[in-house]
N, C-alpha and C. Protein backbone atom coordinates (compact mmCIF):
# COMPACT_ATOMS: atom_id res chain seq x y z
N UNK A 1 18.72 -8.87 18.97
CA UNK A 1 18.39 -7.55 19.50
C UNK A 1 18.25 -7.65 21.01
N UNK A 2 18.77 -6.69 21.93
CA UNK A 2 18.93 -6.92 23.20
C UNK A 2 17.08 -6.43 23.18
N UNK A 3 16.50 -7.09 24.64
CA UNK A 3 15.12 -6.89 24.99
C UNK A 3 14.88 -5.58 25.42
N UNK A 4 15.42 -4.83 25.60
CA UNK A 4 15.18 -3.21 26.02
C UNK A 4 15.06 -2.35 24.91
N UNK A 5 15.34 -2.82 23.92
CA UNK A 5 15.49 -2.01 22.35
C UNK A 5 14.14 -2.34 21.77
N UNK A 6 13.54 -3.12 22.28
CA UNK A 6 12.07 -3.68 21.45
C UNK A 6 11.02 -2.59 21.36
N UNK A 7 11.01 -1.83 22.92
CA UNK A 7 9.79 -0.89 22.53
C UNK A 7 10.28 0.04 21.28
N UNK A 8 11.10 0.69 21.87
CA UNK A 8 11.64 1.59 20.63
C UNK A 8 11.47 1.35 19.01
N UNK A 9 11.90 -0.32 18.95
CA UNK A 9 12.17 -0.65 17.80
C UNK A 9 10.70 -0.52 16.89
N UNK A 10 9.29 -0.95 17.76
CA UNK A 10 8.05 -1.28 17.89
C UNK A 10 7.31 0.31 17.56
N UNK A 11 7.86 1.59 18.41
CA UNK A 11 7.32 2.49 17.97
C UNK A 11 7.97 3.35 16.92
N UNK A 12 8.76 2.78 16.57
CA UNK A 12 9.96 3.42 14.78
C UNK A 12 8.68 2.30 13.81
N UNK A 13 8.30 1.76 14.21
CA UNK A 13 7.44 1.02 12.91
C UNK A 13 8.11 0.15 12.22
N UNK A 14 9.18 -0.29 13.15
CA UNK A 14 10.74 -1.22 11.93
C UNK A 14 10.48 -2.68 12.98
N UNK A 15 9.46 -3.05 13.43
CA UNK A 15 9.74 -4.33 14.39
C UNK A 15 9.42 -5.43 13.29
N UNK A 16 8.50 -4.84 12.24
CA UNK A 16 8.07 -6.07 11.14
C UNK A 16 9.24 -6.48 10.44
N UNK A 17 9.82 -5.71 9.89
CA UNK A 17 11.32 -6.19 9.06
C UNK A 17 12.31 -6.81 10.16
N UNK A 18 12.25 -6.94 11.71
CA UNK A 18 13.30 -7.49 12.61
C UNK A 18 12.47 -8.93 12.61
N UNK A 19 11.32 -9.14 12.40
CA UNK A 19 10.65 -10.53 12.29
C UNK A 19 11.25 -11.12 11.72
N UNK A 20 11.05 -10.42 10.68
CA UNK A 20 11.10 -11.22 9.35
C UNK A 20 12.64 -12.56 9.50
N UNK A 21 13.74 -11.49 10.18
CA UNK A 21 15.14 -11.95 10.62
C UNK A 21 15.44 -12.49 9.19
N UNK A 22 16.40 -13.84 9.12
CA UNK A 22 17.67 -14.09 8.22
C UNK A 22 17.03 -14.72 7.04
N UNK A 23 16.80 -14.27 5.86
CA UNK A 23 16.25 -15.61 4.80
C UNK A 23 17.79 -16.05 3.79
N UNK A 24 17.75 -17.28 3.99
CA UNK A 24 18.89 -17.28 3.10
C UNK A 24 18.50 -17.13 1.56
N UNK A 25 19.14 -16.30 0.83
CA UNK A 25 18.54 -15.93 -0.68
C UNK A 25 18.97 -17.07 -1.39
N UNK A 26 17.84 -17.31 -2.62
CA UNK A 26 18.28 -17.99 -3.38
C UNK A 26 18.52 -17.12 -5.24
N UNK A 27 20.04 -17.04 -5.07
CA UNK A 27 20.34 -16.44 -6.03
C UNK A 27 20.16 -16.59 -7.43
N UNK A 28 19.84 -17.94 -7.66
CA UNK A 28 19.20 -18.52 -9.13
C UNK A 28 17.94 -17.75 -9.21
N UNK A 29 17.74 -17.67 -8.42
CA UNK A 29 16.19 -17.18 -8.55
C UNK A 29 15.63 -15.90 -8.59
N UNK A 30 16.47 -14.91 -7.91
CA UNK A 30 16.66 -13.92 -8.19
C UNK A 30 17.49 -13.69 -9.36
N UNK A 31 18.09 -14.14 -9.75
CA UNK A 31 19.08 -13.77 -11.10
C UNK A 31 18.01 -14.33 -12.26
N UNK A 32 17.01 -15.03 -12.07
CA UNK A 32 15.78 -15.04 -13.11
C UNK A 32 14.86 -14.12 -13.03
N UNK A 33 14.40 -13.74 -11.95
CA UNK A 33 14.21 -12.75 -11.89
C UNK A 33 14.55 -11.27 -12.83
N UNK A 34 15.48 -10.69 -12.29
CA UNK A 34 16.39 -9.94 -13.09
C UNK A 34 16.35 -10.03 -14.53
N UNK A 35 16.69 -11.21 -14.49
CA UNK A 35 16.67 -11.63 -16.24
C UNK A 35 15.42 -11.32 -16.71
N UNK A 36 13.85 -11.30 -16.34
CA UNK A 36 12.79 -11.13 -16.93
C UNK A 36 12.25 -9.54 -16.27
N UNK A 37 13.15 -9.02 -16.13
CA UNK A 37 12.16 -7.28 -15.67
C UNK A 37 12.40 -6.45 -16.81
N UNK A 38 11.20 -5.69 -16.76
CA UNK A 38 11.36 -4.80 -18.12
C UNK A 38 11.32 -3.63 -17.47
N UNK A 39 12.82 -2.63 -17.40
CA UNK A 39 12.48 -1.59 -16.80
C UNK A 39 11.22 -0.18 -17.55
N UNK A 40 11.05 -0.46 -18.63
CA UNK A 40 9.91 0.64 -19.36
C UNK A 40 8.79 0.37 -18.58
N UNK A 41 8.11 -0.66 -17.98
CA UNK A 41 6.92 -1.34 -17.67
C UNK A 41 7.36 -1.54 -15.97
N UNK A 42 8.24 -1.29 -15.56
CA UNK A 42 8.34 -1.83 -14.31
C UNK A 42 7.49 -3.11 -13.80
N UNK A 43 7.82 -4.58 -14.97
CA UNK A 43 7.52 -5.78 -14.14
C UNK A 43 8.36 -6.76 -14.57
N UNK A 44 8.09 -8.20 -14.48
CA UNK A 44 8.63 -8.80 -14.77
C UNK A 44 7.68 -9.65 -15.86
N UNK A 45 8.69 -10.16 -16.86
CA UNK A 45 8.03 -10.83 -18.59
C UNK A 45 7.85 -12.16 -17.63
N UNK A 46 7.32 -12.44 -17.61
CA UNK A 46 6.86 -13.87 -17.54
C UNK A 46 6.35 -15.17 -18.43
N UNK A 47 6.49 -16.25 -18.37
CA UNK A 47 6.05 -16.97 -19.65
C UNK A 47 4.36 -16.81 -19.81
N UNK A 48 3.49 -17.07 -18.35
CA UNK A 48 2.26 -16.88 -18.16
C UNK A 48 1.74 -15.26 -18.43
N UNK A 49 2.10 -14.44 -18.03
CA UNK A 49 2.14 -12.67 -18.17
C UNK A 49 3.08 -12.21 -17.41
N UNK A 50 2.49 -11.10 -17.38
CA UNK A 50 3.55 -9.85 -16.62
C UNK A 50 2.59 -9.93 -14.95
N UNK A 51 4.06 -9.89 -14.10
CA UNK A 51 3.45 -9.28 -12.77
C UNK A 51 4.65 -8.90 -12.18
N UNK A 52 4.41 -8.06 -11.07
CA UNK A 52 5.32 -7.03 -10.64
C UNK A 52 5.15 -6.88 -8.80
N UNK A 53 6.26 -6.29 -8.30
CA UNK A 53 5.74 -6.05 -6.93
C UNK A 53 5.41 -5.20 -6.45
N UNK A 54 4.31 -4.98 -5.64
CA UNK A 54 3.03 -3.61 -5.45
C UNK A 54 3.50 -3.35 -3.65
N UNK A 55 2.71 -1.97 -3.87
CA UNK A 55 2.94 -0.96 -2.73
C UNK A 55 2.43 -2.41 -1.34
N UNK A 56 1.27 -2.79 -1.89
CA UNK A 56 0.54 -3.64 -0.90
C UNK A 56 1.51 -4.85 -0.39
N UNK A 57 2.46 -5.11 -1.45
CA UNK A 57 3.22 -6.28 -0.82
C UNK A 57 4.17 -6.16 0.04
N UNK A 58 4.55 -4.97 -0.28
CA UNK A 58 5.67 -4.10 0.34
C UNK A 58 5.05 -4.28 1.81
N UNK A 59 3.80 -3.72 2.24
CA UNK A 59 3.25 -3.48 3.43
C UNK A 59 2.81 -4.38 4.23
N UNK A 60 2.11 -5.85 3.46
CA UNK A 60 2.02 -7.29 3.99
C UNK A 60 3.02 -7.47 4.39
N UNK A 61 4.44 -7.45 3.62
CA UNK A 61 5.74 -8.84 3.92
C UNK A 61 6.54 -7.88 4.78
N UNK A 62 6.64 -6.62 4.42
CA UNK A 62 7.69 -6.24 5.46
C UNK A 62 6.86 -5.07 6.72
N UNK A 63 5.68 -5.13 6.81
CA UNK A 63 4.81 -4.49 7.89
C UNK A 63 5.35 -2.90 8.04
N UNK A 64 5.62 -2.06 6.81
CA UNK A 64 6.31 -0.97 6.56
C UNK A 64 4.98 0.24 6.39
N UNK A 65 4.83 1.34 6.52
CA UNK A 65 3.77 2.26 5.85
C UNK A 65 4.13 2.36 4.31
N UNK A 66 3.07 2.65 3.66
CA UNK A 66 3.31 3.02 2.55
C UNK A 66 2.38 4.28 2.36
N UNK A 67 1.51 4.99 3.42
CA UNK A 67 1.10 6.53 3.61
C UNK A 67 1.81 7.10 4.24
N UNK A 68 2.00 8.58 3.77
CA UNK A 68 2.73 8.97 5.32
C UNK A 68 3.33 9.65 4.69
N UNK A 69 4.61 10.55 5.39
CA UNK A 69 5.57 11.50 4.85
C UNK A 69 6.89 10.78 3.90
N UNK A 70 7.00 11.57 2.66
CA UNK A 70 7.98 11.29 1.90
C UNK A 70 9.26 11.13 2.68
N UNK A 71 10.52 10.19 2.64
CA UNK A 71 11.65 10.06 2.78
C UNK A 71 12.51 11.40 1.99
N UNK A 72 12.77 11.97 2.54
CA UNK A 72 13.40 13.53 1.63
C UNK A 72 15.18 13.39 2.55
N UNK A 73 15.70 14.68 2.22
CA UNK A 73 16.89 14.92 3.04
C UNK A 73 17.46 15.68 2.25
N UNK A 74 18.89 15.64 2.53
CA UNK A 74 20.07 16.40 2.02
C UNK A 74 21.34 15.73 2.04
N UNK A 75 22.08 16.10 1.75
CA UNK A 75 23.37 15.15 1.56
C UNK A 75 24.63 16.32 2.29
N UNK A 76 23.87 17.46 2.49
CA UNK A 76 24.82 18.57 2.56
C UNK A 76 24.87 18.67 4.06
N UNK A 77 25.29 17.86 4.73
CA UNK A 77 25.03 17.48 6.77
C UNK A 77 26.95 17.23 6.91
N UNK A 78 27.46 17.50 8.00
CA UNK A 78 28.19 17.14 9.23
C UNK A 78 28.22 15.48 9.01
N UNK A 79 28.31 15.13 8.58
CA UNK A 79 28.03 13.37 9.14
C UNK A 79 28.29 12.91 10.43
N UNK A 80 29.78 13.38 11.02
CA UNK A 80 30.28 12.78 11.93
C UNK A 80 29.22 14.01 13.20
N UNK A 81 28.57 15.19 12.87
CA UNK A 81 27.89 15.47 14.11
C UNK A 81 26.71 14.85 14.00
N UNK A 82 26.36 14.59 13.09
CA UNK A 82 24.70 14.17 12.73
C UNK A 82 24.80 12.55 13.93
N UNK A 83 25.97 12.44 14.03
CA UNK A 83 26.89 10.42 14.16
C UNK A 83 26.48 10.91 15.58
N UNK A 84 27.15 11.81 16.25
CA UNK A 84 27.15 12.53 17.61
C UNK A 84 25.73 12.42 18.12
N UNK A 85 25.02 13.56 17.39
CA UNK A 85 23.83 14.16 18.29
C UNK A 85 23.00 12.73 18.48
N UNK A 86 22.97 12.10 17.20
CA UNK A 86 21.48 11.24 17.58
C UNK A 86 22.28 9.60 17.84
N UNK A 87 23.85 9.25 17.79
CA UNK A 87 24.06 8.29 18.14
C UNK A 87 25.05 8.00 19.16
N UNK A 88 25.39 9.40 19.96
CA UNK A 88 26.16 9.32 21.05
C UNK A 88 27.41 9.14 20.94
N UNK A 89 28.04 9.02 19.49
CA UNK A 89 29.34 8.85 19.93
C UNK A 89 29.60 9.30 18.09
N UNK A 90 31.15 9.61 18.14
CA UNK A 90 31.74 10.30 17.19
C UNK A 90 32.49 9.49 16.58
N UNK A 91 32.36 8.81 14.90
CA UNK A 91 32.85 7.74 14.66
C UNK A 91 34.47 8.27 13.79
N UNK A 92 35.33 7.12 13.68
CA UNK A 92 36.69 7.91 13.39
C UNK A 92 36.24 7.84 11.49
N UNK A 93 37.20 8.93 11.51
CA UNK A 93 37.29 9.59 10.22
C UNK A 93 37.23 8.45 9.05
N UNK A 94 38.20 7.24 9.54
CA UNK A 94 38.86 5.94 8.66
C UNK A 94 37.13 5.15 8.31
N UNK A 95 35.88 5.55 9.14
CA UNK A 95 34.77 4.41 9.10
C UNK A 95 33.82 5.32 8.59
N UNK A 96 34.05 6.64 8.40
CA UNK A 96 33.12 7.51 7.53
C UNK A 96 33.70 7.21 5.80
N UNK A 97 32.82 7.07 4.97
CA UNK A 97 33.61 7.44 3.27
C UNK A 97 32.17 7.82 2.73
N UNK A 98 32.06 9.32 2.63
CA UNK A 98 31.09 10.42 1.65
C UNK A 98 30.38 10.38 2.55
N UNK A 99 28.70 9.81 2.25
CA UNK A 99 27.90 10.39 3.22
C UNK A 99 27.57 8.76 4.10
N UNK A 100 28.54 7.68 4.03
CA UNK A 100 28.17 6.18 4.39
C UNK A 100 29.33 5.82 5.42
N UNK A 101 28.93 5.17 6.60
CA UNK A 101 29.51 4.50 7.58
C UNK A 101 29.98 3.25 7.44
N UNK A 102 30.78 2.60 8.48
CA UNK A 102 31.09 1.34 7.83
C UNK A 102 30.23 0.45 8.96
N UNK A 103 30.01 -0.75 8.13
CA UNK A 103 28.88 -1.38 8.70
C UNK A 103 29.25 -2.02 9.57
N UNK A 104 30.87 -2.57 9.55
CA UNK A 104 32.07 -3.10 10.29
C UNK A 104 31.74 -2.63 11.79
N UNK A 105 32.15 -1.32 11.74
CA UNK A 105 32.32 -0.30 12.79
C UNK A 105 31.05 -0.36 13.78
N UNK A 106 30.06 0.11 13.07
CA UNK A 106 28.31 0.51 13.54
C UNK A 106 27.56 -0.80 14.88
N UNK A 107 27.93 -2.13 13.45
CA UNK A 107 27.85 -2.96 14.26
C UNK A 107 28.78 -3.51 15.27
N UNK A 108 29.94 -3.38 15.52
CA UNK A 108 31.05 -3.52 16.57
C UNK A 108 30.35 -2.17 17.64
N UNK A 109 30.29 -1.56 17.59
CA UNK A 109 30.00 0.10 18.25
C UNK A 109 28.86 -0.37 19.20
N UNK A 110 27.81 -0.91 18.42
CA UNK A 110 26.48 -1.14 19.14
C UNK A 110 25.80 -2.39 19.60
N UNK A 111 26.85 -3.14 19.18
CA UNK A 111 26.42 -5.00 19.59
C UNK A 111 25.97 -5.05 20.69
N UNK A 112 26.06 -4.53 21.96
CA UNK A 112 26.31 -4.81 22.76
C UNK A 112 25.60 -3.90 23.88
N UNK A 113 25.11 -3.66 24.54
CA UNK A 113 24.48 -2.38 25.35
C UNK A 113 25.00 -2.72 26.62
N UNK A 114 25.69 -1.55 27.12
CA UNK A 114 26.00 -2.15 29.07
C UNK A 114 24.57 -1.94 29.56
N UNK A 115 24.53 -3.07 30.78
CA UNK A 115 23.43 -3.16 30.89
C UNK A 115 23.07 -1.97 32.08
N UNK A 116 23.53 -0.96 32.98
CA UNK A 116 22.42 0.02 33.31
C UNK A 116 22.69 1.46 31.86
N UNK A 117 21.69 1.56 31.41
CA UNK A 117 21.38 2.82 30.44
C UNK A 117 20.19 3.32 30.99
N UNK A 118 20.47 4.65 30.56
CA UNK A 118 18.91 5.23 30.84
C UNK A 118 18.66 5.28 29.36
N UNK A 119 17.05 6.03 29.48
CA UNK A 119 16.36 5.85 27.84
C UNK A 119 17.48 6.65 27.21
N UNK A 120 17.79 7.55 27.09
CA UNK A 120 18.09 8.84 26.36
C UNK A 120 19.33 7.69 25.40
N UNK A 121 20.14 7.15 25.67
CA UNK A 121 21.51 5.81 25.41
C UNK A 121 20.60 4.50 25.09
N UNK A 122 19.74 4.12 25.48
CA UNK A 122 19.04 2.86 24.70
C UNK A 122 18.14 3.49 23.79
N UNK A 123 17.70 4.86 23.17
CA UNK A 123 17.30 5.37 21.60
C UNK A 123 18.24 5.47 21.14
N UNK A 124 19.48 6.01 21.92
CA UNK A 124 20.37 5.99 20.66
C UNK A 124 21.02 4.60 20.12
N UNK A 125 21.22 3.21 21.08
CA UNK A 125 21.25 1.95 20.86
C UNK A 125 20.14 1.66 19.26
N UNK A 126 18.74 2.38 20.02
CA UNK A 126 17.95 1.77 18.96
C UNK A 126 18.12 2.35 17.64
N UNK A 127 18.23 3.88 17.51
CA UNK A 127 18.65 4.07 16.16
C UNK A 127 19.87 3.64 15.45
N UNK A 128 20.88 3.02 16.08
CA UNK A 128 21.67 2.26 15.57
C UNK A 128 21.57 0.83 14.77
N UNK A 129 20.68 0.14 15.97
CA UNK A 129 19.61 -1.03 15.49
C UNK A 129 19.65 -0.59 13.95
N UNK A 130 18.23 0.31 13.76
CA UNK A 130 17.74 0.47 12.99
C UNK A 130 18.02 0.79 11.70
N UNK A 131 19.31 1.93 12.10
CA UNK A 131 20.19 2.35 10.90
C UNK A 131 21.11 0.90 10.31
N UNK A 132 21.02 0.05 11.26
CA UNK A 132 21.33 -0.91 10.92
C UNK A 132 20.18 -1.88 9.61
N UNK A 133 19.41 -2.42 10.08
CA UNK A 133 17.86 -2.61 9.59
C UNK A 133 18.26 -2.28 7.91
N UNK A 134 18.13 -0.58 8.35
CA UNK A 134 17.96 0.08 6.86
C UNK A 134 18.71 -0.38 5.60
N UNK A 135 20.37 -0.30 6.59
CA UNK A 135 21.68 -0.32 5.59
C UNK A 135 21.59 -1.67 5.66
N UNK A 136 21.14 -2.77 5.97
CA UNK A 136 21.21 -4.19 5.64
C UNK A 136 20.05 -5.31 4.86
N UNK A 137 19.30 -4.66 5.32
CA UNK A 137 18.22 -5.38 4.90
C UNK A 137 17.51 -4.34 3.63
N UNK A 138 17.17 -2.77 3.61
CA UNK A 138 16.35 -2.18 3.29
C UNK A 138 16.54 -1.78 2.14
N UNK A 139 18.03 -1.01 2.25
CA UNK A 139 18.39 0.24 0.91
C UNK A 139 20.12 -0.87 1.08
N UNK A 140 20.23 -1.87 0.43
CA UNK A 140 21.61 -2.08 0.48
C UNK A 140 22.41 -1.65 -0.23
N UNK A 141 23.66 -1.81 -0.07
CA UNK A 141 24.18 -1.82 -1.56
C UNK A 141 25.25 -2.82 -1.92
N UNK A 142 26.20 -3.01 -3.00
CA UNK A 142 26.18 -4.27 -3.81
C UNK A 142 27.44 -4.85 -2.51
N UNK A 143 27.81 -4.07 -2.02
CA UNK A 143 28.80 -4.92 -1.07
C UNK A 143 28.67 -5.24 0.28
N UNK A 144 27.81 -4.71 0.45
CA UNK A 144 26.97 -4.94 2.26
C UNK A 144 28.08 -3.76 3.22
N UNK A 145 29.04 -3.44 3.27
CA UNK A 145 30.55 -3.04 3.57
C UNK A 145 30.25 -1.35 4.54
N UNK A 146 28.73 -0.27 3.67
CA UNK A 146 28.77 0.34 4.19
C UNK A 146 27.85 0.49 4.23
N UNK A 147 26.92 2.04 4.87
CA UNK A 147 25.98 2.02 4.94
C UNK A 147 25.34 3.57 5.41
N UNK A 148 23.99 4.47 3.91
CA UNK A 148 24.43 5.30 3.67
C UNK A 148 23.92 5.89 5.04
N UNK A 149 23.98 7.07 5.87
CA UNK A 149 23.85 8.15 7.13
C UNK A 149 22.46 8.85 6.55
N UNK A 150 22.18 9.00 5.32
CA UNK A 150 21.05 9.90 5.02
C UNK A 150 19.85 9.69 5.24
N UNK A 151 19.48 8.48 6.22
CA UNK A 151 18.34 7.83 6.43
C UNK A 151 18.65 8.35 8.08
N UNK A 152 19.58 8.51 8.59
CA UNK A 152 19.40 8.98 10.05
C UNK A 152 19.15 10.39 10.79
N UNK A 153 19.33 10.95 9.87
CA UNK A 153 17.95 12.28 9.96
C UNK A 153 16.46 11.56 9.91
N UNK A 154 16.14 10.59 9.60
CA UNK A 154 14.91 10.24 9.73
C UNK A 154 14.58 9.56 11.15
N UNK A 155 15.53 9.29 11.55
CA UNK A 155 15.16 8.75 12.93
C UNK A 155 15.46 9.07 13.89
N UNK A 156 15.72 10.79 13.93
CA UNK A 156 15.77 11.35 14.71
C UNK A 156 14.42 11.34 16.40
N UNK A 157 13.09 11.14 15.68
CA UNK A 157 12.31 11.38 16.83
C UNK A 157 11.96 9.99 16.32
N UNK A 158 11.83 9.08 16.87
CA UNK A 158 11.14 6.93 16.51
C UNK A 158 9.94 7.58 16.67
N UNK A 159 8.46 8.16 16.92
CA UNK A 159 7.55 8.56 17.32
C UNK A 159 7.17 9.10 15.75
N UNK A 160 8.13 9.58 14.93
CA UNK A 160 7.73 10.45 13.89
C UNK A 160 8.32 9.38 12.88
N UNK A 161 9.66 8.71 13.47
CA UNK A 161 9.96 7.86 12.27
C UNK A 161 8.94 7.02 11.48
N UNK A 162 7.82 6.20 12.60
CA UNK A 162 6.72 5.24 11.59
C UNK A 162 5.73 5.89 11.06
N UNK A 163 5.88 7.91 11.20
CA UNK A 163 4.91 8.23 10.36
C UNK A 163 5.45 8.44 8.21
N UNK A 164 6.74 8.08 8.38
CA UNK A 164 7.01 8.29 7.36
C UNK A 164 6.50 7.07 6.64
N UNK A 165 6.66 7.28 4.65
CA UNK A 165 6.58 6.14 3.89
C UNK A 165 7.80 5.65 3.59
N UNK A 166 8.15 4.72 4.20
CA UNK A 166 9.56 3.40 3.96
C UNK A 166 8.62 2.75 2.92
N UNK A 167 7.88 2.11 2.84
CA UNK A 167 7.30 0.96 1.83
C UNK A 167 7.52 1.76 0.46
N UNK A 168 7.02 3.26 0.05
CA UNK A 168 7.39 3.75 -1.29
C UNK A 168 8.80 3.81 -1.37
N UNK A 169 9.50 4.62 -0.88
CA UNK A 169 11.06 4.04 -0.73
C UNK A 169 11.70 3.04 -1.17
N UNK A 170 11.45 2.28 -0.14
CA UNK A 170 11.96 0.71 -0.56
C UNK A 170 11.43 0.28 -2.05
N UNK A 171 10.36 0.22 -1.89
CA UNK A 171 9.86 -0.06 -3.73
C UNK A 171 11.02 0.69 -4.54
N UNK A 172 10.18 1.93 -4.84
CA UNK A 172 11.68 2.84 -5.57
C UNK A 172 12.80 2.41 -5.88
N UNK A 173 13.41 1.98 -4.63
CA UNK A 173 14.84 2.08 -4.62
C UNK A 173 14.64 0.33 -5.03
N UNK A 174 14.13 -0.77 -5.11
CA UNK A 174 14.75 -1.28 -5.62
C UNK A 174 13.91 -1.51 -6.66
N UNK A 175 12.97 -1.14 -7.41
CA UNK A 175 12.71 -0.98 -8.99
C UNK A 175 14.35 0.14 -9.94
N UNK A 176 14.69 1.06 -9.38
CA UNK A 176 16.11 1.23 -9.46
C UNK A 176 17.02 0.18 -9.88
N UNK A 177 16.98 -0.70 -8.55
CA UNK A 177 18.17 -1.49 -8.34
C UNK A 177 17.90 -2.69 -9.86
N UNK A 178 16.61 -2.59 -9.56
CA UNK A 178 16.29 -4.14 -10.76
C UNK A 178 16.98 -3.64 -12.26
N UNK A 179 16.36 -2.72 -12.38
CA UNK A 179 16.44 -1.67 -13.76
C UNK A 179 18.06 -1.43 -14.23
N UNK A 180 19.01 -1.61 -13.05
CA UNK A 180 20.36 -1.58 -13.29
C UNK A 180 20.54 -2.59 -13.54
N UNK A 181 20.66 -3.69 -12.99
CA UNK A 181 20.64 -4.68 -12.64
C UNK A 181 20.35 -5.54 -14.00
N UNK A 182 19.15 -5.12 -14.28
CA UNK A 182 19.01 -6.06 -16.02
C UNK A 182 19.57 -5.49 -16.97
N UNK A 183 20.44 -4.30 -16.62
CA UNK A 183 21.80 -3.56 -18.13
C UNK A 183 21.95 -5.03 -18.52
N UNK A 184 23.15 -4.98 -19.95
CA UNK A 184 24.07 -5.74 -19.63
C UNK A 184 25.25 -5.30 -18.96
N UNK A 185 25.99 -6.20 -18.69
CA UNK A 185 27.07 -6.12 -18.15
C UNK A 185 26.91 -5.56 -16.98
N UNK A 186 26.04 -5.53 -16.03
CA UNK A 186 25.56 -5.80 -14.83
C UNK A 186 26.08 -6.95 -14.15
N UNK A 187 26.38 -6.74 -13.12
CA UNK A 187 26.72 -8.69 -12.25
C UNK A 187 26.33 -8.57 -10.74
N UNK A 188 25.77 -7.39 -10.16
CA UNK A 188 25.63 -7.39 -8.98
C UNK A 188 24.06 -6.84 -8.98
N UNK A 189 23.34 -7.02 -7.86
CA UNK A 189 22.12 -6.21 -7.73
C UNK A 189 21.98 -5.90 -6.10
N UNK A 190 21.58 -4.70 -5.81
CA UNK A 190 21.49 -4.10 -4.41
C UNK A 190 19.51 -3.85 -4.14
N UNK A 191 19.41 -3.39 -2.89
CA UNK A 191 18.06 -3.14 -2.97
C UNK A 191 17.30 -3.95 -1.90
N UNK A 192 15.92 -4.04 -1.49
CA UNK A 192 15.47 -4.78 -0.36
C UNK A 192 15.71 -6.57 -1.69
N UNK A 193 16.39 -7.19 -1.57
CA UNK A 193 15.92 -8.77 -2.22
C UNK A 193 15.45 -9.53 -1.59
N UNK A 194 14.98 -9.56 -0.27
CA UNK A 194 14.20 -10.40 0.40
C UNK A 194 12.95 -9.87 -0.05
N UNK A 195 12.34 -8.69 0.10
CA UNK A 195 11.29 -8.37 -0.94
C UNK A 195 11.27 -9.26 -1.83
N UNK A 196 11.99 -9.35 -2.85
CA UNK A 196 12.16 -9.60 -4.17
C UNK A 196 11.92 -10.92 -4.25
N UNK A 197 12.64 -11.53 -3.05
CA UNK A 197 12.84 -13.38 -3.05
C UNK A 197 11.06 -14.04 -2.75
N UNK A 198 10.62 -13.15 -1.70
CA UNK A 198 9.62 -13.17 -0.90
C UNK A 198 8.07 -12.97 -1.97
């Protein structure tokens, strides 16, 4: 992360999950995982008992709120203006597919910051960051490849973004992901798994 993106990143409430940075997963372990969740009960069977992962862990490991305003939206948006207003630039048609960007693109687009910006171009740097964050680490999905836009209405003002709840979210979405995930004939699982590993 370039050093000018930090305050920003710090008042969006997303600097705890940039800590955290790279864990390499261990997939045996998560795939046991998986193997022992009972989606009726939302936990995991264990040989000793059942235990599961709570709002509180969510908020220790990844320093996320879990009070605050619901994650809501619409799906019914402009994408490519929504791309405009809050990220400065208009992405081509080929790196939009439904309401998800390509992660290819986002990160090529924003690697990089020239170095004089004024604020108004290093928020929009940072919500890129971040939309980054989200679509990689947070809400994935099974191919890493894209990454969905409906979280960037949320980060429209960083000031209002850390009043929302990401920690219920993230839970959610990957008690979801687990719950698919232990079908049979399942072979992939999406979702925060560093949570999961962690």
């Amino acid at each position: 992360m370039d050093p000018r993106l930090r305050p920003y990143i710090i008042r969006s409430g997303f600097y705890g999950i940039y800590c955290i940075g790279h864990i390499t997963l261990d997939w045996g372990l998560i795939t046991s995982l998986v193997e022992r969740w009972r989606p009726e009960r939302h936990t995991f069977h264990l040989p000793v008992e059942e235990m599961t992962i709570t709002l509180q862990d969510v908020a220790v490991i990844l320093g996320l709120h879990i009070h605050g305003l619901p994650i809501t939206g619409t799906c019914d948006i402009d994408w490519s203006l929504l791309c405009y207003e809050l990220l400065g630039v208009t992405p081509p048609t080929s790196e939009i597919r439904g309401s998800t960007i390509s992660t290819r693109w986002l990160c090529h687009q924003f690697s990089h910051p020239p170095i004089d910006l004024d604020d108004a171009i290093l928020e929009q740097y940072a919500r890129a960051f971040i939309l980054g964050l989200i679509g990689l680490a947070l809400f994935t999905d099974k191919k890493g490849t894209h990454i969905h836009m409906c979280y960037l209405s949320q980060l429209r003002d960083l000031t209002q973004t850390s009043m929302y709840s990401w920690g219920n979210a993230i839970l959610a979405h990957l008690y979801r992901e687990l719950s698919r995930a232990s079908l049979d004939g399942a072979t992939d699982i999406a979702g925060c798994v560093t949570l999961l590993q962690v």
